[in-house]
C-alpha atoms as a PDB file:
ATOM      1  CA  UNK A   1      92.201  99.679 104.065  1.00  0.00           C
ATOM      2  CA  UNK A   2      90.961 103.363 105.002  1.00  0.00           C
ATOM      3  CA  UNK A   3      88.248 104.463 102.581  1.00  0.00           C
ATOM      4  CA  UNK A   4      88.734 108.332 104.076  1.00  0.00           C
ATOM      5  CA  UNK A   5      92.109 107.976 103.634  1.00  0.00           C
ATOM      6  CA  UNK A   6      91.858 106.366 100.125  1.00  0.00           C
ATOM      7  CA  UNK A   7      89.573 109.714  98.949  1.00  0.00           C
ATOM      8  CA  UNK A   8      92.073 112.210 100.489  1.00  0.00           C
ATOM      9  CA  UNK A   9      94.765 110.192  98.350  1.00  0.00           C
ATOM     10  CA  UNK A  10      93.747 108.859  95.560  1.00  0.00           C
ATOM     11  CA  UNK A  11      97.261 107.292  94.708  1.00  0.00           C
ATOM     12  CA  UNK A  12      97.906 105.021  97.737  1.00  0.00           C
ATOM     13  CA  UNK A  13      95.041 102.073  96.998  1.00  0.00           C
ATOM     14  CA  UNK A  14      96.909 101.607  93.292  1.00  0.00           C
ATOM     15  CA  UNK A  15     100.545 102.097  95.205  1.00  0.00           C
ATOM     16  CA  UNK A  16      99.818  99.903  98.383  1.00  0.00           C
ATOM     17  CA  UNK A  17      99.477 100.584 102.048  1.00  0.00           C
ATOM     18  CA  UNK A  18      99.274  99.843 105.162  1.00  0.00           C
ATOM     19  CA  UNK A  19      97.692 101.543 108.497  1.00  0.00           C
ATOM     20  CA  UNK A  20     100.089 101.419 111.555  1.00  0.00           C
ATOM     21  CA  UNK A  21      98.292 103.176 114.031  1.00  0.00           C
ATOM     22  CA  UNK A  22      95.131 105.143 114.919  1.00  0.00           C
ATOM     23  CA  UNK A  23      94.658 108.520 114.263  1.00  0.00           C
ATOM     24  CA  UNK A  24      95.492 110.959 116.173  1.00  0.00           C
ATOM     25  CA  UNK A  25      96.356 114.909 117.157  1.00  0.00           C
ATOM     26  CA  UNK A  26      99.091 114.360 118.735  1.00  0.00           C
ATOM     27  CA  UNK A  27     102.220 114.616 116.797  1.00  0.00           C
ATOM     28  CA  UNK A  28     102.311 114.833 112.588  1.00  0.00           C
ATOM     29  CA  UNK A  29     103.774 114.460 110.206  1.00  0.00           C
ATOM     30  CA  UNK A  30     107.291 116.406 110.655  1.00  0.00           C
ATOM     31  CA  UNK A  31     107.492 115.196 114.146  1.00  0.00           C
ATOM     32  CA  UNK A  32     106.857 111.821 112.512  1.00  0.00           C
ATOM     33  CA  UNK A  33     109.742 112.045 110.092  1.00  0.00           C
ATOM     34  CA  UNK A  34     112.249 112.812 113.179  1.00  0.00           C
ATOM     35  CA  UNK A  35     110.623 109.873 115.505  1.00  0.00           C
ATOM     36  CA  UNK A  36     108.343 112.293 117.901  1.00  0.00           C
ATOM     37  CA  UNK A  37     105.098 110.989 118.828  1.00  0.00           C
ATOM     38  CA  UNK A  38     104.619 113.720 121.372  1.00  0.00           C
ATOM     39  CA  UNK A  39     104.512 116.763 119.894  1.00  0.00           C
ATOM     40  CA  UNK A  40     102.590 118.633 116.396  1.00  0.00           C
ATOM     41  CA  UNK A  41     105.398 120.683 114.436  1.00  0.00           C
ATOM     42  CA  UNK A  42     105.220 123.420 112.501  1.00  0.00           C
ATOM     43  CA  UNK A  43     106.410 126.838 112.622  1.00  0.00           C
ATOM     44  CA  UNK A  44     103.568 128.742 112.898  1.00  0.00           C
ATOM     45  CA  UNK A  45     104.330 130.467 116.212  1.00  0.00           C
ATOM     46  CA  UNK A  46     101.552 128.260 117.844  1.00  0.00           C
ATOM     47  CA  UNK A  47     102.915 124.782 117.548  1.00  0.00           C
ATOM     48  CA  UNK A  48     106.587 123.108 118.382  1.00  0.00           C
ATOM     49  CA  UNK A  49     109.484 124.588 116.737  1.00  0.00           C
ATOM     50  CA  UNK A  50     113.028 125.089 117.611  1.00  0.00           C
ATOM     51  CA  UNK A  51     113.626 128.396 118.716  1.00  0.00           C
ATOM     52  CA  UNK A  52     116.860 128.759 116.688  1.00  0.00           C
ATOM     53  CA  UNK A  53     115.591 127.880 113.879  1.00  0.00           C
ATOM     54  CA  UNK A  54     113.668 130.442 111.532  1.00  0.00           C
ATOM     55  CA  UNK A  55     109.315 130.265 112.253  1.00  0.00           C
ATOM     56  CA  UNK A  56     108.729 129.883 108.597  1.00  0.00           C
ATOM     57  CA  UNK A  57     107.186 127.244 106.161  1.00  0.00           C
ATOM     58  CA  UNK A  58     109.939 127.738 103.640  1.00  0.00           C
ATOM     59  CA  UNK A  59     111.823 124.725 102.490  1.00  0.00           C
ATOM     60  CA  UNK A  60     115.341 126.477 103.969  1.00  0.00           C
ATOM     61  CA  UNK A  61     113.437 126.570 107.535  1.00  0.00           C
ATOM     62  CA  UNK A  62     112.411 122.827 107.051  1.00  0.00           C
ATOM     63  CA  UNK A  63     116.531 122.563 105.781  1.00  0.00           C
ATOM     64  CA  UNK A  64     117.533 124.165 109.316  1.00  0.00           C
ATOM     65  CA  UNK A  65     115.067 122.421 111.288  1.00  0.00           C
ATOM     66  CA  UNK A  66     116.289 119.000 109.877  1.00  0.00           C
ATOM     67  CA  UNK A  67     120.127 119.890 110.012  1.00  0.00           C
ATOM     68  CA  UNK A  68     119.714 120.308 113.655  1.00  0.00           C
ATOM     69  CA  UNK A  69     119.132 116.270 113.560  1.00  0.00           C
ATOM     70  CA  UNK A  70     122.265 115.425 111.725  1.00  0.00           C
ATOM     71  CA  UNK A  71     120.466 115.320 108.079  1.00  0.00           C
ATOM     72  CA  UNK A  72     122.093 116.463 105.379  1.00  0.00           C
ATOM     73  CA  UNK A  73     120.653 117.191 101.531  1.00  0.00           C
ATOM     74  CA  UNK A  74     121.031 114.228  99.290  1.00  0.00           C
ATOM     75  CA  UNK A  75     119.867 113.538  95.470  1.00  0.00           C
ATOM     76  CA  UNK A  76     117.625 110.605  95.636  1.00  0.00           C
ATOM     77  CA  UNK A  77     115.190 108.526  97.968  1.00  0.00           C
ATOM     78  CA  UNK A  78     117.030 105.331  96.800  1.00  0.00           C
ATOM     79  CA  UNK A  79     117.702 103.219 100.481  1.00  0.00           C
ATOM     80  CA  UNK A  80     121.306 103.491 101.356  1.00  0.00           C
ATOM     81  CA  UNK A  81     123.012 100.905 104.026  1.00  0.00           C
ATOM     82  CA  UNK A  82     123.004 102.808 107.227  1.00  0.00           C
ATOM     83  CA  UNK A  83     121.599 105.906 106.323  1.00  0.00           C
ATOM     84  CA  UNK A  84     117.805 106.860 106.867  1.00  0.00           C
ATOM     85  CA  UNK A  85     116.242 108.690 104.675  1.00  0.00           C
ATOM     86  CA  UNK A  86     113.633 111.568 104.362  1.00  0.00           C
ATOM     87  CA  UNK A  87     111.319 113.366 101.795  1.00  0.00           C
ATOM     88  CA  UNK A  88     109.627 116.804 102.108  1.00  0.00           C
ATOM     89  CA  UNK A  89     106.820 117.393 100.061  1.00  0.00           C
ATOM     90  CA  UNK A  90     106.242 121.016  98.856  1.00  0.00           C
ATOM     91  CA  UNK A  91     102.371 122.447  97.495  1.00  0.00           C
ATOM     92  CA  UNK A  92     102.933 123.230  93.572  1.00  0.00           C
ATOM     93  CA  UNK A  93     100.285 126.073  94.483  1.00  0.00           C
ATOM     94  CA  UNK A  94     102.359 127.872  97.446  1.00  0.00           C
ATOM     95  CA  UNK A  95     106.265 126.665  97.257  1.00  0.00           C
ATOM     96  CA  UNK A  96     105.803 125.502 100.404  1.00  0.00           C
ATOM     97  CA  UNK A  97     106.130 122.273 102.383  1.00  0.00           C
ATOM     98  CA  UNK A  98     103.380 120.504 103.473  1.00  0.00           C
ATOM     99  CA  UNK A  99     104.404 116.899 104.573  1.00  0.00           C
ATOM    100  CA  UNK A 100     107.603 114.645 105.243  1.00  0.00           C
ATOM    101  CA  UNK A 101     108.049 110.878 104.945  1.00  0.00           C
ATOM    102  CA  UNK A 102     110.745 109.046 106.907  1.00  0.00           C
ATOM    103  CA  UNK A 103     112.280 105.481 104.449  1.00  0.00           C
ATOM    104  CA  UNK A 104     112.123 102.710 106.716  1.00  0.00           C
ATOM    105  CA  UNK A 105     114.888 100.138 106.258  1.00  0.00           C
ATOM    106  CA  UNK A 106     112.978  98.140 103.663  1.00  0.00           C
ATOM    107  CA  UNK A 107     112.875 101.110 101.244  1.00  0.00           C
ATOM    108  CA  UNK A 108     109.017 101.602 102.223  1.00  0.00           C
ATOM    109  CA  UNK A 109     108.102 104.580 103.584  1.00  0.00           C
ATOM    110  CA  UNK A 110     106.034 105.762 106.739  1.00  0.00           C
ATOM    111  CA  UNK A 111     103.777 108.697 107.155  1.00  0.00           C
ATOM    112  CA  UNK A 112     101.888 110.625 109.591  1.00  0.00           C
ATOM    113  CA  UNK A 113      98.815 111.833 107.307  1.00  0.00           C
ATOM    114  CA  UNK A 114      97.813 115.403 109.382  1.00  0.00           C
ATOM    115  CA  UNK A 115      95.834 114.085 112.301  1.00  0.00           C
ATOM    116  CA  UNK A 116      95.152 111.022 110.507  1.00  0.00           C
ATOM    117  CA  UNK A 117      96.613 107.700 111.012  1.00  0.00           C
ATOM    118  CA  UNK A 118     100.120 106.907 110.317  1.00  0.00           C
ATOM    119  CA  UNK A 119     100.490 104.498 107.200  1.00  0.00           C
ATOM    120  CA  UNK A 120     103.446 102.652 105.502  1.00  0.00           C
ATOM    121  CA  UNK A 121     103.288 103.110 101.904  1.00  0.00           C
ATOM    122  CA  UNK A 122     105.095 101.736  99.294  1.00  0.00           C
ATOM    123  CA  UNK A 123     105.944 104.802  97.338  1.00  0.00           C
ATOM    124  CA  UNK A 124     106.429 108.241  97.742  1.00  0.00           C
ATOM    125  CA  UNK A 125     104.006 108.625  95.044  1.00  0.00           C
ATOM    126  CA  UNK A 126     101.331 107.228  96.881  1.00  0.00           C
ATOM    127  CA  UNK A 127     100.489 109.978  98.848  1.00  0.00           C
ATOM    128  CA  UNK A 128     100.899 112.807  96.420  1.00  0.00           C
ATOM    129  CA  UNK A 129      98.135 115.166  95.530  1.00  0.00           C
ATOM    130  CA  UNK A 130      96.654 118.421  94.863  1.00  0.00           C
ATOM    131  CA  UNK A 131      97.215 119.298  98.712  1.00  0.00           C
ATOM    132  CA  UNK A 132     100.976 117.673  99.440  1.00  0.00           C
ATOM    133  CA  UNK A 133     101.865 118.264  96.100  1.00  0.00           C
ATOM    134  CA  UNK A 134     104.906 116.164  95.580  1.00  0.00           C
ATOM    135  CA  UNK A 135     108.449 115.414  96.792  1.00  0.00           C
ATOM    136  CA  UNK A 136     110.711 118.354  96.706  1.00  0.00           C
ATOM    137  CA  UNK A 137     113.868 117.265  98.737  1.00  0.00           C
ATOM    138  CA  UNK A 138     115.219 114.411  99.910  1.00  0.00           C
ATOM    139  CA  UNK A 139     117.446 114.272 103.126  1.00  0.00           C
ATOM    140  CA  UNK A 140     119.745 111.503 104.852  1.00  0.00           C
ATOM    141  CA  UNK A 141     121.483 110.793 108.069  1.00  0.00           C
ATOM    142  CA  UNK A 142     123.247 108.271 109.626  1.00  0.00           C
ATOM    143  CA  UNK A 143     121.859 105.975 111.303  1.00  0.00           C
ATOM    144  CA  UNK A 144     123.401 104.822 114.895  1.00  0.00           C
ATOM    145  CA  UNK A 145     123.326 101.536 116.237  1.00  0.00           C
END
């Protein structure tokens, strides 16, 4: 267990976790959710973004961004046989997103916590705070074999 991590997010000792790699500056969170370990995005005009896609943090943007990758909108993190799964969390404070979580096959879920380490958690609520805020959106795509 990550003590740092545990005082950041209060939520994930009570919901369960694990650590699944070192931290790192890497890559984060969003490139996390889309299976990029090599790159930090964010559209800020400093970091990795698709140039055809609007540099915003607005949650149509983040739509765009993940539409480019095949996922579509859907109503509900609940697993679904051959689809993978993503939530975008959005600040209560700002309307804006903040962090994504990509559902692993065993209805877990894996994040990249900023330049912290990557975790699984069991929930999506386990990460939740004053900071991520919440889920907003959930998106799904295929997967390929």
């Amino acid at each position: 267990m990550d003590q740092e991590l545990e005082n950041i997010f209060p939520n994930l000792s009570s919901f369960g976790y694990e650590l699944t790699s070192p931290a790192t500056t890497l890559y984060n969170c969003i490139a996390w959710s889309i299976g990029d370990d090599t790159n930090w995005w964010w559209p800020d005009g400093i970091n990795y973004w698709p140039d055809d896609i609007p540099c915003v943090a607005t949650v149509e943007s983040f739509c765009l961004m993940y539409a480019s990758f095949d996922f579509v909108v859907c109503d509900n993190f609940e697993v679904e046989d051959g689809f993978e799964k993503i939530a975008l969390y959005v600040s209560p404070i700002t309307g804006q997103p903040t962090h994504a979580s990509r559902q692993l096959s065993n209805g877990k879920w894996t994040s990249k916590l900023g330049m912290h380490k990557d975790i699984t958690h069991n929930t999506l609520s386990g990460i939740e705070n004053q900071i991520y805020g919440a889920p907003f959106l959930f998106m799904k795509r295929v997967i390929i074999s």
